[in-house]
Protein backbone atom coordinates (compact mmCIF):
# COMPACT_ATOMS: atom_id res chain seq x y z
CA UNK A 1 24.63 -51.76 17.25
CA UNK A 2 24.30 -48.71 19.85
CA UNK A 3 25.43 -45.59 19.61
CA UNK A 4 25.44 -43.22 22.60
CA UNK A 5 26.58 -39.46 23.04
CA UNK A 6 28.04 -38.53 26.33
CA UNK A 7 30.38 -36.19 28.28
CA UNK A 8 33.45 -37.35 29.73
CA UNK A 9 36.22 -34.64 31.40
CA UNK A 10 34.91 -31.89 30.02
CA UNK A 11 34.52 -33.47 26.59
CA UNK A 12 31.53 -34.43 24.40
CA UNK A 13 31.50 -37.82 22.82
CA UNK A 14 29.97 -40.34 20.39
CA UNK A 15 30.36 -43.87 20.86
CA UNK A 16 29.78 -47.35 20.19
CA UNK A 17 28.23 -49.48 23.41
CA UNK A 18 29.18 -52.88 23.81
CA UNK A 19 27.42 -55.10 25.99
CA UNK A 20 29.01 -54.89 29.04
CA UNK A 21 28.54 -50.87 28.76
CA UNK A 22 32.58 -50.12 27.62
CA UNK A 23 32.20 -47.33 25.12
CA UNK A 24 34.16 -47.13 21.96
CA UNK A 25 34.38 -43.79 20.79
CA UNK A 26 34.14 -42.69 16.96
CA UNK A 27 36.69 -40.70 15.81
CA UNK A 28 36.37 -37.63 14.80
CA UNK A 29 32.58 -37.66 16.03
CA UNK A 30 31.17 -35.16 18.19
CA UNK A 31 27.37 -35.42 17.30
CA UNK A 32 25.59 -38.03 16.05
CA UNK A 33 23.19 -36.17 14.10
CA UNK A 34 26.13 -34.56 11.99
CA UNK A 35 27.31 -38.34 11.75
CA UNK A 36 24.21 -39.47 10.21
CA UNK A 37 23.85 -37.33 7.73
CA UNK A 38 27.57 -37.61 7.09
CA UNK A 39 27.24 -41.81 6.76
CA UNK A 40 23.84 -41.35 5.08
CA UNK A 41 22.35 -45.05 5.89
CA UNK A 42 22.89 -48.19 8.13
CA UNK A 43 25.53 -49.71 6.11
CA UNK A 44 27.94 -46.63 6.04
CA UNK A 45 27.14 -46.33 9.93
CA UNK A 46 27.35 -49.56 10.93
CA UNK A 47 31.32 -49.96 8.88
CA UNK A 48 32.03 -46.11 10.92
CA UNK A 49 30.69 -48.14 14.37
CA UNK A 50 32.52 -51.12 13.18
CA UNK A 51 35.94 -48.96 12.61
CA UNK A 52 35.06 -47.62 16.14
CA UNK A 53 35.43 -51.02 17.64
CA UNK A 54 38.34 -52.03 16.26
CA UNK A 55 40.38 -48.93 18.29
CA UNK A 56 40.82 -48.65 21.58
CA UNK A 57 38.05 -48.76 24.45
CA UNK A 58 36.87 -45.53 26.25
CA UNK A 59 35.63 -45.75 29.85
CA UNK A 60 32.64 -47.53 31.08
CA UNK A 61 28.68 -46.01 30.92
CA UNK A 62 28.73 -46.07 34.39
CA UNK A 63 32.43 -43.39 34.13
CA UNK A 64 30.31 -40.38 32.18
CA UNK A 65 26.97 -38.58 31.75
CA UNK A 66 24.88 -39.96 29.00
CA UNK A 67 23.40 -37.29 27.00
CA UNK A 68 20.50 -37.38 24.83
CA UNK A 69 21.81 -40.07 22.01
CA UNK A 70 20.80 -37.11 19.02
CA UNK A 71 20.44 -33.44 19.11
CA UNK A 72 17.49 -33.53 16.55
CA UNK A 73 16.82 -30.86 13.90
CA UNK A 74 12.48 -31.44 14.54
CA UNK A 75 10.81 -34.01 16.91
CA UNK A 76 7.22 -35.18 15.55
CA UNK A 77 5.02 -36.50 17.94
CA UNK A 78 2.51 -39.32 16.73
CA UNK A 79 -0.54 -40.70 18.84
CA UNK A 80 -0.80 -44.45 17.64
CA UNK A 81 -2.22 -45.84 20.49
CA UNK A 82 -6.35 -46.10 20.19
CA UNK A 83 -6.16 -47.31 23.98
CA UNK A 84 -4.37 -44.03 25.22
CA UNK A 85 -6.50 -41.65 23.09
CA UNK A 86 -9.51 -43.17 24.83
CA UNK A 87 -8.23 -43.10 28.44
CA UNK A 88 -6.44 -39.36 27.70
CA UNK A 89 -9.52 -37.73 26.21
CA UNK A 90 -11.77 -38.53 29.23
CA UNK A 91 -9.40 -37.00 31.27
CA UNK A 92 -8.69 -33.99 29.84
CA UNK A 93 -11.39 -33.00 27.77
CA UNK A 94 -13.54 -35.08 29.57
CA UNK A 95 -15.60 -37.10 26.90
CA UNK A 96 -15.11 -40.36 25.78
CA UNK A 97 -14.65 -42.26 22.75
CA UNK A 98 -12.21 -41.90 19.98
CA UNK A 99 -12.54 -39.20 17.98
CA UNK A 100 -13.22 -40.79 13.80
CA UNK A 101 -11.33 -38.50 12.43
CA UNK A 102 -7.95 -40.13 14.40
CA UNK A 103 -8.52 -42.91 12.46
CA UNK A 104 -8.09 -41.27 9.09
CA UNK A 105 -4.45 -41.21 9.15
CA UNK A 106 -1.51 -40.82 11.84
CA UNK A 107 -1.68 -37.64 13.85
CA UNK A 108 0.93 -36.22 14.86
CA UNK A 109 2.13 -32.33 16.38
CA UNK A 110 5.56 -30.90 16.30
CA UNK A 111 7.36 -30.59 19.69
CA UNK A 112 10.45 -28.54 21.03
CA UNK A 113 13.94 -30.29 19.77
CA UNK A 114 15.38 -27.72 22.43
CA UNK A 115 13.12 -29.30 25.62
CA UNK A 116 15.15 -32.84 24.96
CA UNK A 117 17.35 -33.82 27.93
CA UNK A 118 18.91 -36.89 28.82
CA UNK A 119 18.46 -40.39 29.85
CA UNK A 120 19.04 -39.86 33.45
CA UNK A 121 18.92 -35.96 33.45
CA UNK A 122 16.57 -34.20 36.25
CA UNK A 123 13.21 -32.99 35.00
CA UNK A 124 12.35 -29.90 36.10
CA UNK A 125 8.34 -28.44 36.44
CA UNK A 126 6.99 -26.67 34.65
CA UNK A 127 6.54 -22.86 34.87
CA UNK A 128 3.29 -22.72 36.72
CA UNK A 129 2.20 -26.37 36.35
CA UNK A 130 1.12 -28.46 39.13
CA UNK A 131 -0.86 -31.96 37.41
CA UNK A 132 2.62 -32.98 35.88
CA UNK A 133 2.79 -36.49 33.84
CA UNK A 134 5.32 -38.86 31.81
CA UNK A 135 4.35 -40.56 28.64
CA UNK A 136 6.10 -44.23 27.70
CA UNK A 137 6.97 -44.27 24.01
CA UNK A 138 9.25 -45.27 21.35
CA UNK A 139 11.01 -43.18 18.92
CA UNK A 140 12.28 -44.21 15.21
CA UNK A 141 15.60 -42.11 14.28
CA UNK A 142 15.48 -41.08 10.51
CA UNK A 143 18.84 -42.06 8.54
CA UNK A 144 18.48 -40.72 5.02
CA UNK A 145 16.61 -37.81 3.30
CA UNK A 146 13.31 -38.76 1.73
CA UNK A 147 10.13 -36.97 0.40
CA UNK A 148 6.47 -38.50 -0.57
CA UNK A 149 7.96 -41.86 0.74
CA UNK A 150 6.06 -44.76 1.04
CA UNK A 151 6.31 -47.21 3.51
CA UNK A 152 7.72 -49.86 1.79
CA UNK A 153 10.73 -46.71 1.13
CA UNK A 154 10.61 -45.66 4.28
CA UNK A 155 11.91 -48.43 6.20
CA UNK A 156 15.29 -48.05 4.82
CA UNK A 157 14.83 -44.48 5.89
CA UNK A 158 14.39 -45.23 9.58
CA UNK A 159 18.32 -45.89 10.94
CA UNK A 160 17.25 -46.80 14.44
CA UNK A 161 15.39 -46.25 17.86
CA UNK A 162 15.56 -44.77 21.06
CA UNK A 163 13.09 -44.49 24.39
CA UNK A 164 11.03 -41.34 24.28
CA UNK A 165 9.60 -39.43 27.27
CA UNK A 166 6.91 -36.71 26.45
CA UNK A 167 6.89 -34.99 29.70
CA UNK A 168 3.72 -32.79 29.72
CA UNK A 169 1.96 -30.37 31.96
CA UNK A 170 -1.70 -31.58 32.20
CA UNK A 171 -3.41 -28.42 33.56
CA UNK A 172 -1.56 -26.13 30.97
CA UNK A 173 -2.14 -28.86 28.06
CA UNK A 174 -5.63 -29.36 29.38
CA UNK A 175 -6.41 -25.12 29.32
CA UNK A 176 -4.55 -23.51 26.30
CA UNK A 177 -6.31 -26.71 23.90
CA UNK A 178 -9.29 -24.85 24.21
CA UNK A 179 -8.18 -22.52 21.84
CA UNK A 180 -8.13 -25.86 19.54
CA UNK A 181 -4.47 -25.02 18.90
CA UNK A 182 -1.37 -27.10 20.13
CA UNK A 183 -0.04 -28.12 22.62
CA UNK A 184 1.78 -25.58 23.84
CA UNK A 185 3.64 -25.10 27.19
CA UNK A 186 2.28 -28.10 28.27
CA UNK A 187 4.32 -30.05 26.03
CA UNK A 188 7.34 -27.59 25.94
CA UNK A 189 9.82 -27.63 29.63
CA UNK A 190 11.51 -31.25 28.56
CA UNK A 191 11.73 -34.91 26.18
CA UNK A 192 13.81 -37.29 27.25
CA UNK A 193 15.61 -39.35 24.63
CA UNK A 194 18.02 -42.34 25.31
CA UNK A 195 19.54 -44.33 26.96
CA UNK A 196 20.87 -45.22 23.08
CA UNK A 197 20.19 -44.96 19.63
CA UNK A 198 19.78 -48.85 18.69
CA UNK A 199 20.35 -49.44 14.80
CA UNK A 200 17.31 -50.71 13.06
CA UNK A 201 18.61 -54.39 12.71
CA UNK A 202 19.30 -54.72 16.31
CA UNK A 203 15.41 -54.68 16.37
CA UNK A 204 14.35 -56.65 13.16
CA UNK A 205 13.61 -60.04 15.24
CA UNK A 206 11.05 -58.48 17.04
CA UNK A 207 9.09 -57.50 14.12
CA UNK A 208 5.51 -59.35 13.92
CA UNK A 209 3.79 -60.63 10.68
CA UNK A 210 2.03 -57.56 10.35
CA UNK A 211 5.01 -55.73 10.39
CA UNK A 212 4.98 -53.71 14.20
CA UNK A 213 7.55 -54.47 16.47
CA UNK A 214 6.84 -56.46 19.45
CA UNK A 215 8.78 -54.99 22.44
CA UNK A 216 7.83 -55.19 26.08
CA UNK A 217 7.24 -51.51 27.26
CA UNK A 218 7.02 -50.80 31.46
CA UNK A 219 6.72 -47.50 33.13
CA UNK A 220 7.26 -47.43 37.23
CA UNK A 221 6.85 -44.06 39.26
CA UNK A 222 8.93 -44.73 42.49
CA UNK A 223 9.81 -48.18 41.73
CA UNK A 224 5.96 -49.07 41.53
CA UNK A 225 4.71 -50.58 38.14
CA UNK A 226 1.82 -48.61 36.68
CA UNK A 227 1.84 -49.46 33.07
CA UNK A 228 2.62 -52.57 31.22
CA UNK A 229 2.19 -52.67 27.47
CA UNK A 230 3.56 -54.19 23.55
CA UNK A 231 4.87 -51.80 21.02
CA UNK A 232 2.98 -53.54 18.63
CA UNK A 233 -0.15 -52.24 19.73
CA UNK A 234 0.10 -48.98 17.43
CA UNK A 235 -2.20 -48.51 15.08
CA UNK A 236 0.36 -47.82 12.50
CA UNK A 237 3.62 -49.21 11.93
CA UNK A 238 6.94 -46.70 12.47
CA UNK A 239 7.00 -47.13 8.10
CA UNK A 240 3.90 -45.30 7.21
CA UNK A 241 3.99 -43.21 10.15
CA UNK A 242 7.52 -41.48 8.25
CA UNK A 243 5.64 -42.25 5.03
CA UNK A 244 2.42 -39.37 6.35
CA UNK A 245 5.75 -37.06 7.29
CA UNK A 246 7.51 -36.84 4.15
CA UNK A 247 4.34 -36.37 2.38
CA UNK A 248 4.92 -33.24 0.63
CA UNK A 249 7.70 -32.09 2.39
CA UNK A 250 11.14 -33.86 3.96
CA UNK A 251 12.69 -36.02 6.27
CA UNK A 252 16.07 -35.86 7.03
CA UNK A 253 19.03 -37.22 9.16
CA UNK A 254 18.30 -36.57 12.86
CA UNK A 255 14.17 -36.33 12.74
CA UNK A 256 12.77 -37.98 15.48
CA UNK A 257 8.86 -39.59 15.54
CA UNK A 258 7.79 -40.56 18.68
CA UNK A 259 5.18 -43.57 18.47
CA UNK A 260 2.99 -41.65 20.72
CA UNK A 261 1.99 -43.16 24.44
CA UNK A 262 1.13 -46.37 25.18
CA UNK A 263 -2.03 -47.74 26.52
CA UNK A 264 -2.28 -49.69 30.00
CA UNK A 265 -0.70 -47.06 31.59
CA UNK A 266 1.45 -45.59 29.39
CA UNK A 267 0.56 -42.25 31.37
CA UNK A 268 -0.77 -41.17 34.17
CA UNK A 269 -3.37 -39.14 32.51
CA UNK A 270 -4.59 -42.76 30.71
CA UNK A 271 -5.26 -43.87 34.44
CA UNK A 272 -7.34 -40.93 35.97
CA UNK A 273 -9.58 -41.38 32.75
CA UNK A 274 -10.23 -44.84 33.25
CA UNK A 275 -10.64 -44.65 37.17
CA UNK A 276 -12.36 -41.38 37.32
CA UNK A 277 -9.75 -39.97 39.91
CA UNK A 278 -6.21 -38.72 39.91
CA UNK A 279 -4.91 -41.71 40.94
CA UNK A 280 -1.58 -42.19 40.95
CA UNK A 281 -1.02 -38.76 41.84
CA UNK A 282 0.41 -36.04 39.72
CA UNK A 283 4.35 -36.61 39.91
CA UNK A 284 5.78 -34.00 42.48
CA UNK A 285 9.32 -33.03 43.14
CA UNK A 286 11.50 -36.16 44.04
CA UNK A 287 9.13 -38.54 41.88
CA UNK A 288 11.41 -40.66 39.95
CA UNK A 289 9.85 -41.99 36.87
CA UNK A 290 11.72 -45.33 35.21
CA UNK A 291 10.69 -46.77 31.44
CA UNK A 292 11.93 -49.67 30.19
CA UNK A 293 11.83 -50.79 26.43
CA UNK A 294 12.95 -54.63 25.47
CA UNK A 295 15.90 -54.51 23.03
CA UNK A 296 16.33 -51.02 23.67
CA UNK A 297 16.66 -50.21 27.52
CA UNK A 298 15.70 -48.10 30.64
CA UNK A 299 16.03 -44.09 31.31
CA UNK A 300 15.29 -42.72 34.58
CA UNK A 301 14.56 -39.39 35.07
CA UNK A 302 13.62 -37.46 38.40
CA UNK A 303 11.79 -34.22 38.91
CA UNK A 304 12.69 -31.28 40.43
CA UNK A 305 11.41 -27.88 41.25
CA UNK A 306 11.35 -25.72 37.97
CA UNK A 307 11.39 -22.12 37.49
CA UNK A 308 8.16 -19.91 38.94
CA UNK A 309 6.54 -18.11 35.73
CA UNK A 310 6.72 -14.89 34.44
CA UNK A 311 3.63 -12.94 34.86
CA UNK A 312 2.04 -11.72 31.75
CA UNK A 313 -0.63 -9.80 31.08
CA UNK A 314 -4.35 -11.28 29.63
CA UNK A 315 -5.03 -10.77 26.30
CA UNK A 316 -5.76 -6.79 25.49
CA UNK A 317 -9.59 -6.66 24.31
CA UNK A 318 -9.48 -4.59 21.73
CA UNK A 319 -11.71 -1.80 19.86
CA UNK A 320 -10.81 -3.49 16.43
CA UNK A 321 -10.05 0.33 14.75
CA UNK A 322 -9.94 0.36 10.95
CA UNK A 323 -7.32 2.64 9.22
């Protein structure tokens, strides 16, 4: 089943998406993060998208502005891809290799749950950035609270997934890491989530014998292919990825974990690492960037000129008085 969120007349909206793109609304829903901690797992979800079916149809996807499918309460960003950390790391740090330590367990950062926009929302730059790249992932959608899960427990934990666009400033990323904190603004002006929220089962005949879903990923910059990859390429499955996030603490209804970007072009930054050049270019106003997920579908997003920055002084260098 898919569930989207979008606004129609003035009015804000969850529904149910059939296949030809009629939406079914759910009653009394006006966020689907409030919805899924109200069902609290796929069954009770599923019977409320069910209900929603059964009543009246709404207007078409192509009638209203999809909105991001969640408004989520934390966003965790993973980086599962051995092939991206490679092709990143030469780029912006410039050395090569994977670092051993990434392949203790699954790394992830925490990014801005106010920076997510929607499926075919405008993406503006930056404040001050001018190397400005997409990143192709996958998102799981948690359902239920959980703490010290493991992965076996954490699969009935995940309720679904959704297409996940880490926008991110390269020259800022690339320049406040040197502090070895972050990222920072380079990771902060905008996420795209969408087009849907695809329950878990929807998904469950893609799963391998290893247990990672296999699912066609392609990112195009102006209608040109530059990345091809599988989903089942991560290094860790989506299970003990929420597993290493509830340890010691929780997840709840609404968390998002991105897989992290794909390899084979997953990024532009993954490209200029391998070929020793920025090449493609960085996007630039009117770049339209497309990504397409099998079984969960396509957002398309196009930047636009963002916001100069406010100045701000350098850091004060001070006499480090004692009282």
């Amino acid at each position: 089943m898919r569930f989207a969120t979008y606004a129609h007349e003035g009015q804000r909206w969850v529904a149910v998406v059939e296949e030809d793109g009629t939406l079914h609304p759910v009653p009394g829903a006006r966020s689907l993060t409030e919805l899924l901690a109200r069902t609290g797992g796929p069954d009770p979800l599923l019977d409320t998208g069910a209900t929603a079916l059964d009543a009246p149809a709404g207007p078409h996807v192509s009638e209203v502005r999809l909105l991001p499918p969640l408004e989520p309460p934390t966003v965790r960003d993973f980086v599962t891809f051995e092939e991206h950390v490679e092709g990143v790391r030469r780029s912006i740090d410039g050395t090569g290799g994977v670092p051993e330590a990434w392949y203790d367990a699954p790394t992830f950062y925490f990014t801005n749950p106010y920076a997510v926009i929607g499926p075919y929302d405008d993406v503006p730059v930056p404040p001050g950035s001018k190397v400005l790249d997409f990143e192709l992932e996958v998102a799981a959608v948690i359902g239920r609270e959980g703490r010290d899960l493991t992965p076996e427990q954490a699969r009935d934990h995940i309720i679904g997934y959704t297409i996940f666009n880490d926008w991110s400033a390269r020259d800022l990323q690339s320049r406040e890491m040197r502090v070895n904190l972050g990222p920072c603004k380079g990771k902060d002006t905008a996420t795209t989530l969408g087009p849907y929220l695809v329950t878990a089962d929807e998904l469950e005949p893609y799963r391998d014998a290893d247990g990672f879903l296999r699912l066609g990923l392609t990112a195009s910059v102006n209608g040109e292919v530059v990345g091809k990859d599988l989903l089942s390429n991560m290094s860790w499955t989506f299970e003990e990825m929420v597993a290493h996030a509830s340890r010691g603490t929780f997840v709840r209804p609404g968390d998002v974990l991105g897989s992290g970007t794909c390899g084979n072009g997953g990024c532009l930054a993954e490209l200029w690492g391998v070929r020793g050049r920025q090449d493609p270019p960085p996007l630039r106003p009117g770049d339209t960037v497309t990504l397409t997920v099998e079984g969960i579908g396509t957002i398309s997003n196009t930047v636009v000129p963002g916001a100069d920055p406010v100045p701000l002084p350098s850091a004060r260098r001070r006499t480090r008085e004692r009282p």
